[in-house]
N, C-alpha and C. Protein backbone atom coordinates (compact mmCIF):
# COMPACT_ATOMS: atom_id res chain seq x y z
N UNK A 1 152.03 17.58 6.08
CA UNK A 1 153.20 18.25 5.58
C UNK A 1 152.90 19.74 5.49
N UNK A 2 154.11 20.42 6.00
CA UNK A 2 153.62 21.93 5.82
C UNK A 2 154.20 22.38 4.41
N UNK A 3 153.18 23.59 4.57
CA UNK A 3 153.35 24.85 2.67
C UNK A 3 154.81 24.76 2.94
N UNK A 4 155.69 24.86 3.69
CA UNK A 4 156.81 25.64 3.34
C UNK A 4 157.61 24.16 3.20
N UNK A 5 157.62 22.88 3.11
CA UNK A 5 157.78 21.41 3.00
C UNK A 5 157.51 21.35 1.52
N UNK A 6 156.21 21.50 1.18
CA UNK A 6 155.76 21.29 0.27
C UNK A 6 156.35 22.55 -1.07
N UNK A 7 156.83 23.10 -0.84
CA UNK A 7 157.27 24.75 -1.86
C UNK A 7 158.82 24.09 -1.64
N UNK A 8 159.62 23.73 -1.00
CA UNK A 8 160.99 22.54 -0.94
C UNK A 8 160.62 21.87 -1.69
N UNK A 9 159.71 20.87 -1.51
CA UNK A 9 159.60 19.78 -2.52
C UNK A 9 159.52 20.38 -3.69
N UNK A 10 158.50 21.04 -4.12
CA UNK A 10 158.24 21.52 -5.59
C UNK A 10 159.44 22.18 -6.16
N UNK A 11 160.63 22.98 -5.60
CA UNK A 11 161.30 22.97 -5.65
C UNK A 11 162.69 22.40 -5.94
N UNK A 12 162.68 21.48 -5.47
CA UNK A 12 163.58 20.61 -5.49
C UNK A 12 163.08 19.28 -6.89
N UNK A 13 161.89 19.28 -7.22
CA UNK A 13 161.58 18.62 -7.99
C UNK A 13 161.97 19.67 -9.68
N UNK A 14 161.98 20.68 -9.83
CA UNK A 14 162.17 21.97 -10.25
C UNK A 14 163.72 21.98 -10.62
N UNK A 15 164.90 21.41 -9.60
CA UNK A 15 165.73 21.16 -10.01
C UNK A 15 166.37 22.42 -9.17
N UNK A 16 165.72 23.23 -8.21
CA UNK A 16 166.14 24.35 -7.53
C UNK A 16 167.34 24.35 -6.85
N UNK A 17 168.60 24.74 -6.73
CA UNK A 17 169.53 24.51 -6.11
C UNK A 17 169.06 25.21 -4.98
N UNK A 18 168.87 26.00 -4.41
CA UNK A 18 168.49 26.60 -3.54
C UNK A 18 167.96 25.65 -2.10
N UNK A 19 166.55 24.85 -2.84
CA UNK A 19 165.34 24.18 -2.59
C UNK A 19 166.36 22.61 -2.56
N UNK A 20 167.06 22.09 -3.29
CA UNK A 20 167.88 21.20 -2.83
C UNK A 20 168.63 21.34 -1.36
N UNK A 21 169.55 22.09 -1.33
CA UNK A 21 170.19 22.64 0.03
C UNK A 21 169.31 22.74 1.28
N UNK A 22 168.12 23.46 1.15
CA UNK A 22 167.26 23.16 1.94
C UNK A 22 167.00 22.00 2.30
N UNK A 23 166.62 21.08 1.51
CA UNK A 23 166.06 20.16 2.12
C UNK A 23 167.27 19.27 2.31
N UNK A 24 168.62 18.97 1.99
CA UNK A 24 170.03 18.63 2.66
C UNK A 24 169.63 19.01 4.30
N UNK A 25 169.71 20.36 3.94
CA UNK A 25 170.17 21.16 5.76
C UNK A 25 169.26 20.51 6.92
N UNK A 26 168.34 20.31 5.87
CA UNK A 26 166.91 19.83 6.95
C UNK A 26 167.02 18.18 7.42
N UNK A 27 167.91 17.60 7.00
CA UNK A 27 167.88 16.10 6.78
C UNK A 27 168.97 15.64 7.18
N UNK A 28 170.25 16.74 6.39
CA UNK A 28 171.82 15.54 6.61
C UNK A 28 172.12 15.12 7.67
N UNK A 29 172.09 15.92 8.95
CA UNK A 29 172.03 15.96 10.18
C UNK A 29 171.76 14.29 10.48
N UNK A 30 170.59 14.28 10.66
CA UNK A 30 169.83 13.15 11.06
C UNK A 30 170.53 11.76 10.04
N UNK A 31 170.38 12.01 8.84
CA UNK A 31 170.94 10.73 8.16
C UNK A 31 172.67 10.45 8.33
N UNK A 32 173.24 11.57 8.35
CA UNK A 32 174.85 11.07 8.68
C UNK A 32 174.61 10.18 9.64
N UNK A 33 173.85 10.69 10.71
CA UNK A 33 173.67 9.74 11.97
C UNK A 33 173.69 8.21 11.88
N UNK A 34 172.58 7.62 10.67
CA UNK A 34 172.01 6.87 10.18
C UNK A 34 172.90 6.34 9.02
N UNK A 35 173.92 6.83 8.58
CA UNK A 35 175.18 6.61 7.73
C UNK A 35 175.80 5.73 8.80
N UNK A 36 176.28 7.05 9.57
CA UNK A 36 177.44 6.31 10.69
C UNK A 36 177.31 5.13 10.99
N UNK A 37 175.76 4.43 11.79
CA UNK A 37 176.03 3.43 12.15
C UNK A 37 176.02 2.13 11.67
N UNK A 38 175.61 2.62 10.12
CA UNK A 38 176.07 1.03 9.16
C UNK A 38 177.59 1.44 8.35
N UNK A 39 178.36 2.44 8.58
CA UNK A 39 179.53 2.13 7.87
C UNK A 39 180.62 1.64 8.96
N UNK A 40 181.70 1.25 8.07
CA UNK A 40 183.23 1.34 8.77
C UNK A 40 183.63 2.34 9.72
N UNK A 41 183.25 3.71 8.41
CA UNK A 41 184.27 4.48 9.23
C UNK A 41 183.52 5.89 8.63
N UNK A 42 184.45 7.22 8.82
CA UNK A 42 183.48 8.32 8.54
C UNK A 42 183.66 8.57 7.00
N UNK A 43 184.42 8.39 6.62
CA UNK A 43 184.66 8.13 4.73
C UNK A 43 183.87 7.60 4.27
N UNK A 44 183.52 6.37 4.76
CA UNK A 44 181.99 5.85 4.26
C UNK A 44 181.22 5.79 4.50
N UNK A 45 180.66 7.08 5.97
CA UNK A 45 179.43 7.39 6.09
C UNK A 45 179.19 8.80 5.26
N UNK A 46 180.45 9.35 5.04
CA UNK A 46 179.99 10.46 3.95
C UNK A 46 179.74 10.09 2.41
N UNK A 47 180.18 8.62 1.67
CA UNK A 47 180.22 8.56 1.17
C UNK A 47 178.76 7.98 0.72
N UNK A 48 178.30 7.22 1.79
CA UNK A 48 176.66 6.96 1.96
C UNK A 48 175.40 8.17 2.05
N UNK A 49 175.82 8.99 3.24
CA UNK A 49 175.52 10.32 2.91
C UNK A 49 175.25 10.87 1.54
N UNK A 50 176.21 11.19 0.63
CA UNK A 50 176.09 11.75 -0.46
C UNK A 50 175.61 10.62 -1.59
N UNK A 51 175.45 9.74 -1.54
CA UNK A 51 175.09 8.79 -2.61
C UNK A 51 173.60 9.05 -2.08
N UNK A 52 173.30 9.15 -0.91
CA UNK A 52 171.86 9.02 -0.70
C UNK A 52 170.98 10.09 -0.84
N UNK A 53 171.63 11.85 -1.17
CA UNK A 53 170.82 12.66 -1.71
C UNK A 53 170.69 12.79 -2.98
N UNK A 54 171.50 11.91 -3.62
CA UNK A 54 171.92 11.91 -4.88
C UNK A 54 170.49 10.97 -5.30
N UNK A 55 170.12 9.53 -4.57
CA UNK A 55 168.82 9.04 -4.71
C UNK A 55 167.39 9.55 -4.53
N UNK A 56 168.08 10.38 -2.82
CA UNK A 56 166.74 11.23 -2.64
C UNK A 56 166.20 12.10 -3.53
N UNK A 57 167.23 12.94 -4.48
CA UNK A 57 166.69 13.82 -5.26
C UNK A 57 166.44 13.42 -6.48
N UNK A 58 167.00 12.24 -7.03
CA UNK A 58 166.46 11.37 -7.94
C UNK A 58 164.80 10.95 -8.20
N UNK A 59 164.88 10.50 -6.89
CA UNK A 59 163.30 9.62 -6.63
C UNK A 59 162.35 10.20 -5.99
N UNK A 60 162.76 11.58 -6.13
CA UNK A 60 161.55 12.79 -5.21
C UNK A 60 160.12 12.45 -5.80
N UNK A 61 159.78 12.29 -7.47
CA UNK A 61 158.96 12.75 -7.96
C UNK A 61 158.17 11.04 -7.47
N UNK A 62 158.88 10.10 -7.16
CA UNK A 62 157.71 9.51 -6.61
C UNK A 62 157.65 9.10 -5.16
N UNK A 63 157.71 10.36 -4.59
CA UNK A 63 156.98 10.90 -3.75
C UNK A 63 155.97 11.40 -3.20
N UNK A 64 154.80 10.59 -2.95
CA UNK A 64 153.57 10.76 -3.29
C UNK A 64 152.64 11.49 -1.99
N UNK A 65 153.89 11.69 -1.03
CA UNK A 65 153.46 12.76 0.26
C UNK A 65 152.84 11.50 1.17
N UNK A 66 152.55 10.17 0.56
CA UNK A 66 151.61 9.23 1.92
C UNK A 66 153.14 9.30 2.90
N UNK A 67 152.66 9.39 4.30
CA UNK A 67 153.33 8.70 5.09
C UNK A 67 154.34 10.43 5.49
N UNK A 68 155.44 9.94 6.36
CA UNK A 68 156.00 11.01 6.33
C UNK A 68 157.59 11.55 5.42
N UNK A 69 157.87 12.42 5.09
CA UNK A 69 158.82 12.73 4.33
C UNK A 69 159.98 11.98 4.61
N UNK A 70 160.41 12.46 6.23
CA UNK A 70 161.41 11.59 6.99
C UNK A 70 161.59 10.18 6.49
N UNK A 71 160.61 9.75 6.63
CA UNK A 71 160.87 8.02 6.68
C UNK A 71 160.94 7.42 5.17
N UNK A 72 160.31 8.65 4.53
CA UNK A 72 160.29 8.16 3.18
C UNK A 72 162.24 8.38 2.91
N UNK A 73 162.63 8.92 3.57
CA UNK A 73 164.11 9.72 3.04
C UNK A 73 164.99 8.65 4.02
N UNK A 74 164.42 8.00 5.17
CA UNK A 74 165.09 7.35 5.73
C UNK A 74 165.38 5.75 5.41
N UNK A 75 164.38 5.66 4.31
CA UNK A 75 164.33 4.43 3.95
C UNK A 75 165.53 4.20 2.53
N UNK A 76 165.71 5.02 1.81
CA UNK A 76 166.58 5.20 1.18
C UNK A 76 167.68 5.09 1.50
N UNK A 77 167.90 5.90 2.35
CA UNK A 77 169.89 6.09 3.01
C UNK A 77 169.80 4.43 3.62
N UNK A 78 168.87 4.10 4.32
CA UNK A 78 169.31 2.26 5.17
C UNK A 78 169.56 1.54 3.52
N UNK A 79 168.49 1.96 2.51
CA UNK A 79 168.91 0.78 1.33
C UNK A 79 169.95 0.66 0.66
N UNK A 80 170.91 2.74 0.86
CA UNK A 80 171.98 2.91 0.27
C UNK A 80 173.23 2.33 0.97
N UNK A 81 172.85 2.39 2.35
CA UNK A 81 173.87 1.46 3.16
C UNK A 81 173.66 -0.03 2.78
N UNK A 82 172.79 -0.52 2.58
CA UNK A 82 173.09 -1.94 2.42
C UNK A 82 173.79 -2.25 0.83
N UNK A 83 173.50 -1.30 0.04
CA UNK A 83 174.33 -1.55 -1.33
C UNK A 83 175.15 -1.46 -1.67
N UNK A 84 175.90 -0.04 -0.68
CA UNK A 84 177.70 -0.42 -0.33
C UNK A 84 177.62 -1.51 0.41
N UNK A 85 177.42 -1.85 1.27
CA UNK A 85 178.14 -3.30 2.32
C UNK A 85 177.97 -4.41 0.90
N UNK A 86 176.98 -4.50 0.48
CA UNK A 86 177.12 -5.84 -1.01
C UNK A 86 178.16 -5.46 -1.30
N UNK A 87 178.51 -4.26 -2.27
CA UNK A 87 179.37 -3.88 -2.81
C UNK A 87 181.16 -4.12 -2.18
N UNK A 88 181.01 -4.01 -0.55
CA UNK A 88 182.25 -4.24 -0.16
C UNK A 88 182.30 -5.22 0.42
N UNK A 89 181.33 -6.28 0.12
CA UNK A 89 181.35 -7.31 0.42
C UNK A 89 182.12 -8.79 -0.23
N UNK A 90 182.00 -8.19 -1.64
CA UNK A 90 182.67 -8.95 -2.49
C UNK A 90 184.15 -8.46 -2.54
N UNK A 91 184.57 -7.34 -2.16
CA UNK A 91 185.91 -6.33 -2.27
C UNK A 91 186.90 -6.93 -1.31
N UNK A 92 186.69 -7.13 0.09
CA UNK A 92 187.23 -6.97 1.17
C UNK A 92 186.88 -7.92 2.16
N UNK A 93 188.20 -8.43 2.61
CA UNK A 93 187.87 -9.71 4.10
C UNK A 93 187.16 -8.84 4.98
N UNK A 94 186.42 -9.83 5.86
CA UNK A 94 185.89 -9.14 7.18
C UNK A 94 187.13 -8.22 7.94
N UNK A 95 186.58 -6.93 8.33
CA UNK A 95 187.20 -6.35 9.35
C UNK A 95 187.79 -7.12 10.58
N UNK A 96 188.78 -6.63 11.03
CA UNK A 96 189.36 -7.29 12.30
C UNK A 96 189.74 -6.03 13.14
N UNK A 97 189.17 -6.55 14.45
CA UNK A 97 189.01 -5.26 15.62
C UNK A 97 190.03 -5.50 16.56
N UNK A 98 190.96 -4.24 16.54
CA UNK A 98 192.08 -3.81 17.31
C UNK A 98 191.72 -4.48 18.65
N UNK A 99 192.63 -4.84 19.49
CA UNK A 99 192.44 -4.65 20.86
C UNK A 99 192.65 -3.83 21.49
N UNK A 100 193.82 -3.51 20.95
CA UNK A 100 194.44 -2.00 21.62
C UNK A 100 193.75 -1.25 22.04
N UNK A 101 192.49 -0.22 21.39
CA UNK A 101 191.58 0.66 21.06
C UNK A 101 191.06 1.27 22.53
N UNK A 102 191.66 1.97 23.26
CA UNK A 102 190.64 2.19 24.11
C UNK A 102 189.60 3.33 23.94
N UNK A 103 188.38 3.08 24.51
CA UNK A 103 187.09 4.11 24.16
C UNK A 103 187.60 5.39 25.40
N UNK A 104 187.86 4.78 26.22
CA UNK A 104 187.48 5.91 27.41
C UNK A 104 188.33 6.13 28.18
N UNK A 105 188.66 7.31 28.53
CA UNK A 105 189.85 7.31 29.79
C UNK A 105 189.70 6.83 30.63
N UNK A 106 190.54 6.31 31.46
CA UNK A 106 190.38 5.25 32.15
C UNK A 106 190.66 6.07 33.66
N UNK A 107 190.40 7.28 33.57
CA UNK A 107 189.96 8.79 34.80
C UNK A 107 188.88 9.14 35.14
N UNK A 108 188.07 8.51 34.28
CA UNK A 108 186.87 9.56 33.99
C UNK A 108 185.65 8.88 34.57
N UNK A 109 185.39 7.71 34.52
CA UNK A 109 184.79 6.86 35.45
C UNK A 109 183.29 6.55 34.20
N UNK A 110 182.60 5.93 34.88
CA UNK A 110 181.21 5.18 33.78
C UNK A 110 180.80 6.17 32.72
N UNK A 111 180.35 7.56 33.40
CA UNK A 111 180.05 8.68 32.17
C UNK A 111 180.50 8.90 31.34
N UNK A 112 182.02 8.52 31.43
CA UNK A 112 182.69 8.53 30.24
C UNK A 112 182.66 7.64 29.18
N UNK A 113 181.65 7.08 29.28
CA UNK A 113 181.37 6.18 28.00
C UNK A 113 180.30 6.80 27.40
N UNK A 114 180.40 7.78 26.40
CA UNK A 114 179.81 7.60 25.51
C UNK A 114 178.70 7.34 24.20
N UNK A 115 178.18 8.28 24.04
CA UNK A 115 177.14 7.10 22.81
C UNK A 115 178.18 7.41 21.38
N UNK A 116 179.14 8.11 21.33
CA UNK A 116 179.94 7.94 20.27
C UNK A 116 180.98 6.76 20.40
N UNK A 117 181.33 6.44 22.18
CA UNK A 117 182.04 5.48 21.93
C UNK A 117 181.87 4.12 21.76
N UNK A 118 180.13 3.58 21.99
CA UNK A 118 179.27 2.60 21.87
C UNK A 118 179.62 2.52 19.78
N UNK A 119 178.88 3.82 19.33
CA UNK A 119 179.23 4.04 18.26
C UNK A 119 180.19 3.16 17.58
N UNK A 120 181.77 3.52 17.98
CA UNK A 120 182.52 2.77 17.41
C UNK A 120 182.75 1.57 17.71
N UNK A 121 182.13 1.15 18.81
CA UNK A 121 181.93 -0.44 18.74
C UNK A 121 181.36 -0.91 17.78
N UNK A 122 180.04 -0.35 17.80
CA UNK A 122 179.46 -0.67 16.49
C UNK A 122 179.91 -0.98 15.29
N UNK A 123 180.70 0.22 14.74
CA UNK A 123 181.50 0.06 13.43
C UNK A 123 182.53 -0.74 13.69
N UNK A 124 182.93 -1.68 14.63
CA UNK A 124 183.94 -2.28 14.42
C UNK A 124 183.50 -3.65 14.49
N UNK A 125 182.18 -3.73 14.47
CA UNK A 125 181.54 -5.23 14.29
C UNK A 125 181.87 -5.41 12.84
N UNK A 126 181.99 -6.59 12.83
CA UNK A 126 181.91 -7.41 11.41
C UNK A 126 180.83 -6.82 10.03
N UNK A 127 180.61 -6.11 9.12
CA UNK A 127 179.90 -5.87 7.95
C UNK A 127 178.76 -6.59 8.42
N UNK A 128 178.76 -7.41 7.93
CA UNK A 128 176.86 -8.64 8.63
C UNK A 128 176.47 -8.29 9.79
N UNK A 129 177.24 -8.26 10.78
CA UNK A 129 177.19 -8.57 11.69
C UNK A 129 176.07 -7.32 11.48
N UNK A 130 177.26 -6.12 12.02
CA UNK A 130 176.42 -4.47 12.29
C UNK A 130 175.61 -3.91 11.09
N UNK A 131 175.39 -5.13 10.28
CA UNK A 131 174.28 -4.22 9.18
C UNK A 131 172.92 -5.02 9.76
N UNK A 132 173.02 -6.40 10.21
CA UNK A 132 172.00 -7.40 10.85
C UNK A 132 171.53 -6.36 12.12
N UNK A 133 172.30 -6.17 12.85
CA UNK A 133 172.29 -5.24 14.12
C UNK A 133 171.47 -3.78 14.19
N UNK A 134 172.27 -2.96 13.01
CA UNK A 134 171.25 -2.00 12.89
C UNK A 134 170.09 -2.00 12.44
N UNK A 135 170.06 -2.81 11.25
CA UNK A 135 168.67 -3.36 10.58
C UNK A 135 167.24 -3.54 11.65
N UNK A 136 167.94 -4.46 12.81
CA UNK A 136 166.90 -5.03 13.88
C UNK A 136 166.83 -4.42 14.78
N UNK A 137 167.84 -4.35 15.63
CA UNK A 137 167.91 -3.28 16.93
C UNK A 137 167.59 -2.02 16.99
N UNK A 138 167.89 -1.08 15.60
CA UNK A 138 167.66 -0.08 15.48
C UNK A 138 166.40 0.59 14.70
N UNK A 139 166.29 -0.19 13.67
CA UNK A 139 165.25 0.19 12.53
C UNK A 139 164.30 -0.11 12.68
N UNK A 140 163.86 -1.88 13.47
CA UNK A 140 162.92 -2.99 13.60
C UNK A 140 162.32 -3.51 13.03
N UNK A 141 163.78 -3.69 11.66
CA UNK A 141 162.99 -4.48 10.75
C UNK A 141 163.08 -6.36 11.35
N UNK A 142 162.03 -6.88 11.16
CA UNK A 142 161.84 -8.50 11.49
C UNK A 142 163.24 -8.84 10.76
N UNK A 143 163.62 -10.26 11.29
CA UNK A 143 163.90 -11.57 10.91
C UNK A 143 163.86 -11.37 9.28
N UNK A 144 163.16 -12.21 9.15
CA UNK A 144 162.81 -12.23 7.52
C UNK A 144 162.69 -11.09 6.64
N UNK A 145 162.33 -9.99 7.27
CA UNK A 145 162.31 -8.54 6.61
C UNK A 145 164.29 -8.92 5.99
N UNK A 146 165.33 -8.70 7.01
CA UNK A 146 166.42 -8.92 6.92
C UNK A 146 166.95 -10.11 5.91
N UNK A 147 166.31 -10.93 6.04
CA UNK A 147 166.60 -12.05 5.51
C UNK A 147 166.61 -11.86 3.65
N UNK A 148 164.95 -11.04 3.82
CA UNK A 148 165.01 -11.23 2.21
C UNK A 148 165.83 -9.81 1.87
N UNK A 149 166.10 -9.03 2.68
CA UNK A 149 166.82 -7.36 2.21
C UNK A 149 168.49 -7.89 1.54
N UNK A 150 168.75 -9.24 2.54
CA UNK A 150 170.40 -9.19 2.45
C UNK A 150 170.47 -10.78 2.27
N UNK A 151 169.24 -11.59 1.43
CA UNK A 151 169.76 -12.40 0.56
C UNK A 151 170.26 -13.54 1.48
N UNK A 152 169.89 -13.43 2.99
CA UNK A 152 170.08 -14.75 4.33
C UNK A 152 168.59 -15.28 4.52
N UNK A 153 168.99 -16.44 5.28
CA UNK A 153 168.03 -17.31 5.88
C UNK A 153 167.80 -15.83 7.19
N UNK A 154 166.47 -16.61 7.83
CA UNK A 154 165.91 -15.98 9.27
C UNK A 154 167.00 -16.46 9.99
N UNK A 155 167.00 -17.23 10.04
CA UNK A 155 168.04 -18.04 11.04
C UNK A 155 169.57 -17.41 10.99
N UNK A 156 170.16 -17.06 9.50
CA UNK A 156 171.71 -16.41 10.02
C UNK A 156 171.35 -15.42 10.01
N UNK A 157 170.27 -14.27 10.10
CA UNK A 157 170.14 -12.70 10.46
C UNK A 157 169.84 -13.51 12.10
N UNK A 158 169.36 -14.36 12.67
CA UNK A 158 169.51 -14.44 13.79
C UNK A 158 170.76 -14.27 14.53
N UNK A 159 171.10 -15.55 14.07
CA UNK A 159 172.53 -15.39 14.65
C UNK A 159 173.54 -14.77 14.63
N UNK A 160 173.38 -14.05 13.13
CA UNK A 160 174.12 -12.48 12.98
C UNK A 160 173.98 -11.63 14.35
N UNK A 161 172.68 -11.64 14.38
CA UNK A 161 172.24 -10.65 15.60
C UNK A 161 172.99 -11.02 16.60
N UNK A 162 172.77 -12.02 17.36
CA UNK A 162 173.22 -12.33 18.60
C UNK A 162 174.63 -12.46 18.64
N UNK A 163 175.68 -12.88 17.75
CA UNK A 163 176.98 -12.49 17.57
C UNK A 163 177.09 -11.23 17.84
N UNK A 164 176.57 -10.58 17.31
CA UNK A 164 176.68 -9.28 17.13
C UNK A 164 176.52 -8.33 18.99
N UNK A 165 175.84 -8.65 19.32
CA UNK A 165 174.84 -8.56 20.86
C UNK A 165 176.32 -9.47 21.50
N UNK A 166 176.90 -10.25 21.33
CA UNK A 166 177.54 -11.23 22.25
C UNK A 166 179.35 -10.11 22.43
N UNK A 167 179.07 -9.33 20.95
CA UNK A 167 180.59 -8.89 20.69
C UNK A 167 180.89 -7.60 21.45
N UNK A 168 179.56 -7.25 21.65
CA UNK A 168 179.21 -5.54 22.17
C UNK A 168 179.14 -5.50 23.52
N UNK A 169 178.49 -6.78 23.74
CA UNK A 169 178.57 -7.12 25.50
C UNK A 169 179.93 -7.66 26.14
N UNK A 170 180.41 -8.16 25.53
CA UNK A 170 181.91 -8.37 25.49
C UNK A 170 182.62 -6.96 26.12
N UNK A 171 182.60 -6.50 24.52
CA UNK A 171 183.95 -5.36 24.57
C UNK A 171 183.06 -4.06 25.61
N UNK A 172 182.01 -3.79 25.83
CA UNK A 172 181.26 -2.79 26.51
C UNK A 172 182.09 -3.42 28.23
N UNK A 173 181.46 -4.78 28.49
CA UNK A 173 181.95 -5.10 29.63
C UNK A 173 184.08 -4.87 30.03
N UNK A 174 184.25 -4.79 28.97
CA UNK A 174 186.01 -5.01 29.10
C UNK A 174 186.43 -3.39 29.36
N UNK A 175 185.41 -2.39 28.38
CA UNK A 175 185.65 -0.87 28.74
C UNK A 175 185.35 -0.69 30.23
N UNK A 176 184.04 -1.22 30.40
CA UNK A 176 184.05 -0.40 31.98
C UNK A 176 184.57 -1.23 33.27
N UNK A 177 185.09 -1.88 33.21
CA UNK A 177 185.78 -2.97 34.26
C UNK A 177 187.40 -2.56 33.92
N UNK A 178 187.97 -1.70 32.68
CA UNK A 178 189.15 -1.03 33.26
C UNK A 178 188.31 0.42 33.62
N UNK A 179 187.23 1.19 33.56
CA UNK A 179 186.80 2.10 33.89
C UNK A 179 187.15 1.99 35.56
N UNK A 180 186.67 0.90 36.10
CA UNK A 180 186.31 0.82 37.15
C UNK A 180 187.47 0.20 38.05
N UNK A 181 188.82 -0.02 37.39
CA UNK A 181 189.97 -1.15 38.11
C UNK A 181 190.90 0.56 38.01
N UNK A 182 190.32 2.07 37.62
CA UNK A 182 191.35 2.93 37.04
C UNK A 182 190.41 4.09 38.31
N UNK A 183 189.25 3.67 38.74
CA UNK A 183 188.90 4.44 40.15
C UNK A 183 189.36 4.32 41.04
């Protein structure tokens, strides 16, 4: 970790508004990212976002510098996403995904797809589904890592997964086959 990392931290432990912002500017970037692809929508990736500097700056002081800052900060925002999805889990039926929706002009040919429009595939998976999904595909947490995080057997974070993998290959294949019926 560098002096000028470490004078943020002390800072920010200090209660520095300054030294807070800093280390936001240095981070939000990357974690909205990491918001986005376990929420709905962008309301509740900001709303994950901000709950999660609200932890980060909470739980700075045990911060003990092992390992790297990042991951220590990245591990937080994935736990703050999974405590809204509990939370709107008990609130709200599963999402149901438009058909209508198209990702891509249907002018523009394969390039025009996207990693924002993969993106909203994503968020339009089922809650389990795309929290199982990012959890594994993205993070690499195991089977059972998942299992005991979100309170399932190995077996339905499995099959979470592959639902999940079955829904994306689906609708990915349906975007570019009008991509390709519109050349």
């Amino acid at each position: 970790m560098t002096d000028a990392m470490r004078k943020i931290i002390k800072g920010c432990l200090q209660h520095q508004k300054a030294d807070q912002y800093r280390l936001y500017a240095l981070f939000s970037k990357k974690m909205y990212g990491i918001c986005l692809r376990y929420a709905a929508s962008n309301d509740e990736a900001q709303d994950i976002l901000q709950e999660g500097f609200v932890k980060v700056f909470a739980n700075l002081p045990s911060f003990k510098g092992k390992g790297s800052l990042e991951g220590w900060i990245k591990k937080i925002f994935i736990h703050t996403a999974i405590e809204k999805y509990r939370e709107r889990i008990y609130h709200i039926p599963m999402e149901h995904v438009r058909e209508d929706e198209l990702f891509v002009s249907r002018n523009q040919g394969y390039e025009a797809l996207h990693a924002r429009d993969i993106l909203v595939l994503v968020q339009k998976l089922p809650a389990q589904y795309r929290l199982v999904f990012n959890l594994y595909a993205l993070e690499g947490y195991s089977h059972k890592e998942i299992g005991e995080s979100l309170g399932i057997s190995e077996s339905t974070s499995r099959s979470n997964l592959a639902r999940a993998r079955l829904f994306l290959k689906e609708k990915l294949n349906k975007e570019l086959d009008l991509i390709t019926r519109a050349i």
